[in-house]
Protein backbone atom coordinates (compact mmCIF):
# COMPACT_ATOMS: atom_id res chain seq x y z
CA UNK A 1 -55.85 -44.38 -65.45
CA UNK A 2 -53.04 -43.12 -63.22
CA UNK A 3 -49.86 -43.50 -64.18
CA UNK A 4 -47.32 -44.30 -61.59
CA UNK A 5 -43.76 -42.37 -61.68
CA UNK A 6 -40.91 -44.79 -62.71
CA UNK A 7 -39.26 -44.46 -59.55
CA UNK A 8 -42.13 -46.11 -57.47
CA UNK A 9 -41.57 -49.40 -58.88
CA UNK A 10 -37.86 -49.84 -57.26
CA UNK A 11 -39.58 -48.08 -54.04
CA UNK A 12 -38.89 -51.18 -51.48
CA UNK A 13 -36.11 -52.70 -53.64
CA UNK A 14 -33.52 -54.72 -51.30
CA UNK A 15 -30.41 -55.97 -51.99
CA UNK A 16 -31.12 -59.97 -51.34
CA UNK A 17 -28.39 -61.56 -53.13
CA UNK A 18 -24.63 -61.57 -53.76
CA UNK A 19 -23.03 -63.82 -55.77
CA UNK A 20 -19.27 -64.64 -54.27
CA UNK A 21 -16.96 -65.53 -56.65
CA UNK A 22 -13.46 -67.24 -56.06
CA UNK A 23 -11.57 -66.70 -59.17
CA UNK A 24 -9.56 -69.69 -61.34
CA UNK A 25 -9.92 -73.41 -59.50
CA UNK A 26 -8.79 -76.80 -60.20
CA UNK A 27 -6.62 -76.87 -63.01
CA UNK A 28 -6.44 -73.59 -63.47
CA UNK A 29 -3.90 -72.11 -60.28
CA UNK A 30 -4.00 -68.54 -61.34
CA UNK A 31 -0.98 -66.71 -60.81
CA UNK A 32 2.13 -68.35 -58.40
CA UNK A 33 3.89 -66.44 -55.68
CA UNK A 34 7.26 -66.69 -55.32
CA UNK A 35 6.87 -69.01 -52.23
CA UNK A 36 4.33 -70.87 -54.57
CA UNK A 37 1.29 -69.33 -53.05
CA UNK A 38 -1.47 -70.38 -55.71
CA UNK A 39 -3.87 -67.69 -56.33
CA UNK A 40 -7.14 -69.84 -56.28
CA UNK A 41 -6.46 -71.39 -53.00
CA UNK A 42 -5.86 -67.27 -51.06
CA UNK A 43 -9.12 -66.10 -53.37
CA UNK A 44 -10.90 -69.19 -52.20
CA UNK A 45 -10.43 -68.46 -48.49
CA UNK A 46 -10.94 -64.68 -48.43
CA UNK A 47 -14.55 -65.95 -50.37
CA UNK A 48 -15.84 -67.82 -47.93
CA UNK A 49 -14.81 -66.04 -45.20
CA UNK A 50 -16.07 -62.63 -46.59
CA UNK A 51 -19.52 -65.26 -47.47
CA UNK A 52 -19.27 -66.09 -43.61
CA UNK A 53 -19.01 -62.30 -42.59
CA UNK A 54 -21.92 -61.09 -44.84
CA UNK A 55 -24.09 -64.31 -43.58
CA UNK A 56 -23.69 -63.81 -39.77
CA UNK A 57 -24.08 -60.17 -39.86
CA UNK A 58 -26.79 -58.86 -42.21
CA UNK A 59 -30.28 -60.54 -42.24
CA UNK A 60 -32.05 -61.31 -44.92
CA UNK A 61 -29.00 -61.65 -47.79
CA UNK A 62 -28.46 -64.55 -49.19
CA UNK A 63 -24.57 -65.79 -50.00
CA UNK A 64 -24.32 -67.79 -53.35
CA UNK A 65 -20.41 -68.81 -54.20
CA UNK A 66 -19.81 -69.52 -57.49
CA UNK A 67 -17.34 -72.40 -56.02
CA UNK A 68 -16.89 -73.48 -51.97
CA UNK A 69 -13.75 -76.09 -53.37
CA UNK A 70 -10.76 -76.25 -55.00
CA UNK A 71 -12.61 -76.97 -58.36
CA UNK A 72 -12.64 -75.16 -62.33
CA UNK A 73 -15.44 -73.42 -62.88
CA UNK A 74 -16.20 -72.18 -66.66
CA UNK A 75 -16.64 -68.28 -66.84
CA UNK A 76 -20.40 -69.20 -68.53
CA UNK A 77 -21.44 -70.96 -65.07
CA UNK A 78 -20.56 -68.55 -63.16
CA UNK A 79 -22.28 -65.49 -64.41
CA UNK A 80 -25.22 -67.92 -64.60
CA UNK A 81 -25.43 -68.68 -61.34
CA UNK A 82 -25.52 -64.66 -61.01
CA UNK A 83 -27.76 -64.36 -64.09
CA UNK A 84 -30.14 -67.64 -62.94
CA UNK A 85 -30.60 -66.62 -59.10
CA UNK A 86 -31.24 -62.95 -60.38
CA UNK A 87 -28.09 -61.39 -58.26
CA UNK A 88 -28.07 -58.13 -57.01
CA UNK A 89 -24.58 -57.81 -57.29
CA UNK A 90 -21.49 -60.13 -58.12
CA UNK A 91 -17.59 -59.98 -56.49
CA UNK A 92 -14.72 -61.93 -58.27
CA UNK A 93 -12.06 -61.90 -55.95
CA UNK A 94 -8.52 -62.36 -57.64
CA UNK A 95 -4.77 -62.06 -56.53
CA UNK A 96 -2.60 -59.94 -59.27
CA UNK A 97 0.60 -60.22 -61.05
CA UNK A 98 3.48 -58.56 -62.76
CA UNK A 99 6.00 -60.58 -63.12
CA UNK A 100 9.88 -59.00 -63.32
CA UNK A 101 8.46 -55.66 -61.29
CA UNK A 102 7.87 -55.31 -57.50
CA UNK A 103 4.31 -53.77 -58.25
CA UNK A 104 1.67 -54.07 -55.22
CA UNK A 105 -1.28 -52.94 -53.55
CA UNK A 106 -5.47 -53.16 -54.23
CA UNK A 107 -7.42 -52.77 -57.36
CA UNK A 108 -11.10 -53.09 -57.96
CA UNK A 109 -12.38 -53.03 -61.44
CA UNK A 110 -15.96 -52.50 -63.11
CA UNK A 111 -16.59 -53.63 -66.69
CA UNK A 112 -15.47 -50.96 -69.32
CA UNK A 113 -12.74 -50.19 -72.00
CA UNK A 114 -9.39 -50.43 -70.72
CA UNK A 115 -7.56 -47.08 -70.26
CA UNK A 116 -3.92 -48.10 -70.78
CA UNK A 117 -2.02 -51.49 -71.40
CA UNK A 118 -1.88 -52.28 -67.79
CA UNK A 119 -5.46 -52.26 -67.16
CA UNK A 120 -5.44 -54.46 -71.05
CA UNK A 121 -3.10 -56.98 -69.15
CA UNK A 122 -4.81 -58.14 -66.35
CA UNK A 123 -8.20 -58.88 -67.79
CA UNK A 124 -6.22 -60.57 -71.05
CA UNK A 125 -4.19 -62.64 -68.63
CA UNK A 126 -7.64 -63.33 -66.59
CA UNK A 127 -9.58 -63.82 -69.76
CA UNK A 128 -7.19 -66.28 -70.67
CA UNK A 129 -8.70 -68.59 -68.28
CA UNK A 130 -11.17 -69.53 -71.20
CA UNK A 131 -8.40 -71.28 -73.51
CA UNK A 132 -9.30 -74.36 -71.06
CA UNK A 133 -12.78 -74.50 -71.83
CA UNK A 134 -13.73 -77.02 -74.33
CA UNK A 135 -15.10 -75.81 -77.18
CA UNK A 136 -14.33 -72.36 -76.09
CA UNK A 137 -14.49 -70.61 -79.82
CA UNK A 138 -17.97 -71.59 -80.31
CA UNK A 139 -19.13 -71.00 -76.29
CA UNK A 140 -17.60 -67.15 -76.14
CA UNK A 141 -18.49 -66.54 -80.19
CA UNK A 142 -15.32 -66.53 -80.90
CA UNK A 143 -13.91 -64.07 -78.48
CA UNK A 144 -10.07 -64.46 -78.15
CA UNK A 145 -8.73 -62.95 -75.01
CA UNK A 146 -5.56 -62.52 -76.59
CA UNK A 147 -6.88 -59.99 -79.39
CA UNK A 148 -7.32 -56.16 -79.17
CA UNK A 149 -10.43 -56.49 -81.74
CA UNK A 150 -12.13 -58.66 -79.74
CA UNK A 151 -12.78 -56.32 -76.79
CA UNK A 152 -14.45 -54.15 -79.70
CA UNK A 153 -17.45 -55.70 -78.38
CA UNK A 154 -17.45 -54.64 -74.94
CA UNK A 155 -17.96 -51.00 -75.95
CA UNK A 156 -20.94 -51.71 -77.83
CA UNK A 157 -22.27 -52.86 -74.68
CA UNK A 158 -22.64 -50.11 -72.03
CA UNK A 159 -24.08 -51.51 -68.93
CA UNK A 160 -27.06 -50.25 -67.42
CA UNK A 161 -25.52 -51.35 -64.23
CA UNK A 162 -22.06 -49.28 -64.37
CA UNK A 163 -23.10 -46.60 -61.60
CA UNK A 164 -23.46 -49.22 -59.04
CA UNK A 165 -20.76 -51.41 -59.87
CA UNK A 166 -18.30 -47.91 -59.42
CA UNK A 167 -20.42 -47.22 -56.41
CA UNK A 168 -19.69 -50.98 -54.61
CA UNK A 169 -16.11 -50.57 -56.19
CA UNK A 170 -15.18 -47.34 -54.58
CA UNK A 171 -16.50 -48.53 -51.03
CA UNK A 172 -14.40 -51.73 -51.95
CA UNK A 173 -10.98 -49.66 -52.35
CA UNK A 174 -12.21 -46.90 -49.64
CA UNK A 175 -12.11 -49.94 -47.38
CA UNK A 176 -8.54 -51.45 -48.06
CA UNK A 177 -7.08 -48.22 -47.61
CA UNK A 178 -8.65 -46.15 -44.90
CA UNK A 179 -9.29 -49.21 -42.81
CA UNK A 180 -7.01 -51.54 -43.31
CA UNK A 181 -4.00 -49.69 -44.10
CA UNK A 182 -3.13 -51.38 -47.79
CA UNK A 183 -2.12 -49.33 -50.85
CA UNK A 184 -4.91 -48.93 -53.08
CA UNK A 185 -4.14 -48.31 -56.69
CA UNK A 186 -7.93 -47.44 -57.21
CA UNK A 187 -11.02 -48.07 -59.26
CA UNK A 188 -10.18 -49.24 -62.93
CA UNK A 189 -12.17 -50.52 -65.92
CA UNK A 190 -11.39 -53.07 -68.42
CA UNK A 191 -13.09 -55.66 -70.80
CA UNK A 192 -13.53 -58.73 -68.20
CA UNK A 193 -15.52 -61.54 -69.74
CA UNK A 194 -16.84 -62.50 -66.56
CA UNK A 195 -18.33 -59.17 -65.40
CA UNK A 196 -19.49 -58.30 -69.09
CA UNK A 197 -21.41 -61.85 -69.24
CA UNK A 198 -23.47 -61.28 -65.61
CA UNK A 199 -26.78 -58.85 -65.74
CA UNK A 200 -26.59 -57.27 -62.41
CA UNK A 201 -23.77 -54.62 -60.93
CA UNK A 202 -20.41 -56.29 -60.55
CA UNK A 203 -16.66 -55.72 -59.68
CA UNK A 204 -13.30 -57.98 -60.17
CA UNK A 205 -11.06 -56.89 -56.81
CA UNK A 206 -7.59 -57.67 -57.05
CA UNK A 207 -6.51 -58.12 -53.43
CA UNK A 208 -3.05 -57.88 -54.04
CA UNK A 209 0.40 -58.60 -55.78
CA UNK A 210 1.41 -62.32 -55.31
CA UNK A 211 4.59 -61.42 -57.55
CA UNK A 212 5.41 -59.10 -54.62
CA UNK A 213 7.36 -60.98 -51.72
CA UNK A 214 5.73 -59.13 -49.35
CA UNK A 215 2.24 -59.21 -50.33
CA UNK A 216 2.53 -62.75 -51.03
CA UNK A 217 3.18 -62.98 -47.55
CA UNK A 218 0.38 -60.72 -46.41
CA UNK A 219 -2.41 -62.77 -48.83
CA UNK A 220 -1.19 -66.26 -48.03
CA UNK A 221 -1.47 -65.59 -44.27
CA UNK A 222 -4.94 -66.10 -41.89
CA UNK A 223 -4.91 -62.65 -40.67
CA UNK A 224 -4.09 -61.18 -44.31
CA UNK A 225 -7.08 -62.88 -45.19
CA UNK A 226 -9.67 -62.14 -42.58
CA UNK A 227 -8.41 -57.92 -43.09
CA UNK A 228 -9.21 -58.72 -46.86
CA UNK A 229 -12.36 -60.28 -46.47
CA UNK A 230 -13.52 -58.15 -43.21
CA UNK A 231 -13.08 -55.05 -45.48
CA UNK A 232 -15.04 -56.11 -48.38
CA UNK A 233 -18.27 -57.33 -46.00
CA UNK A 234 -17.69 -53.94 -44.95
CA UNK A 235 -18.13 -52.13 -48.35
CA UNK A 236 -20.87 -54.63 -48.97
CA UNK A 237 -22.80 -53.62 -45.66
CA UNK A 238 -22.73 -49.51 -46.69
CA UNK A 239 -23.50 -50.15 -50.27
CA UNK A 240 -26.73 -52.31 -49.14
CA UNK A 241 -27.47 -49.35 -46.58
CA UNK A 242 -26.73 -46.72 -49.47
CA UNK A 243 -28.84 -48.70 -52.42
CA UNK A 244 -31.65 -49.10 -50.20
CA UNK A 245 -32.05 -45.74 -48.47
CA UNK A 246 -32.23 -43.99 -52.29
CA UNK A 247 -35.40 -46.15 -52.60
């Protein structure tokens, strides 16, 4: 009997299917601009537009949003849509927030333990989300985004997908700042529900500052939108190219 090396069963592996995902919905607006820009109406359209991009440019990849409306999605249905259609890798696209600073530019974050309370701030405020869920306490086991102790969890969970989530997320912020000219604050980790719950490699990109006047501005307008979206088909088209080539 021969055994075959490892390596030869990922040999013609292709990345088929991303799983798009426009963050908050519905009743949940995500953060507020100043000018009331609503955070899941700019993530929605840079979604589907980066969707369209990555659909009429690259054969054979199919587009799978986690929500194509302005409608609340729990965080369990959509890592199963990930989980369920067997995903080869899932984008949350968000809009940030610091309220009372004029903080701004592009961050892109992979599952991990946060680094330092700013990093612990946005994924409490986006874990937060799950207060809204009924029955919440007995659907997340009692996580409580609100509690140091229970991202204790996370870190008893490293994921065998972390190299390619960084991979994605460095082409991600690579992207926003060589091509289209936006401050990246770079690659950061932290305990987000939503990428620790889906089983392929994933990345939460924060596209920008609605608390900053400017970048409000900049998200809540068409071309603002198409740069974001344009920039993240682009990662998505070189990471395909570099997963694929390896094999």
């Amino acid at each position: 009997m021969v055994t075959l090396p490892l390596f030869s069963f990922q040999k013609n592996f292709k990345v088929r299917t991303v799983v798009i995902d426009a963050g908050h919905g519905g009743k949940d607006p995500g953060t507020v601009g100043k000018k009331n820009t609503r955070e899941k109406d700019v993530v929605l359209k840079i979604a589907l537009k980066t969707g369209k991009y990555i659909e009429e440019n690259i054969e054979g990849v199919k587009v799978l949003y986690t929500r194509k409306t302005d409608k609340y999605i729990e965080f369990q249905d959509r890592a199963d849509l990930a989980n369920k259609n067997k995903a080869d890798l899932f984008i949350s696209i968000h809009a940030n927030s610091i309220v009372g600073t004029n903080a701004y530019g592009t961050e892109t974050y992979v599952m991990g333990l946060h680094k330092d309370k700013s990093n612990f701030d946005v994924a409490k405020r986006e874990n937060s989300v799950i207060l809204m869920d009924e029955n919440y306490k007995e659907k997340y086991e009692g996580f409580d985004p609100n509690s140091p102790e229970s991202y204790i969890l996370f870190s008893l969970n490293q994921s065998a997908y972390q190299e390619n989530s960084l991979k994605f997320a460095q082409l991600v912020e690579d992207q926003f700042k060589n091509r289209v000219g936006r401050s990246s604050r770079g690659v950061k980790q932290a305990g987000f529900l939503v990428l620790w719950m889906t089983t392929t490699p994933s990345v939460l990109v924060e596209t920008g500052f609605l608390s900053n006047s400017k970048e409000e501005m900049f998200l809540a307008s068409d071309n603002g939108q198409d740069l974001i979206a344009s920039a993240i088909y682009r990662a998505f088209k070189e990471y395909k190219a570099d997963i694929e080539s390896i094999n």
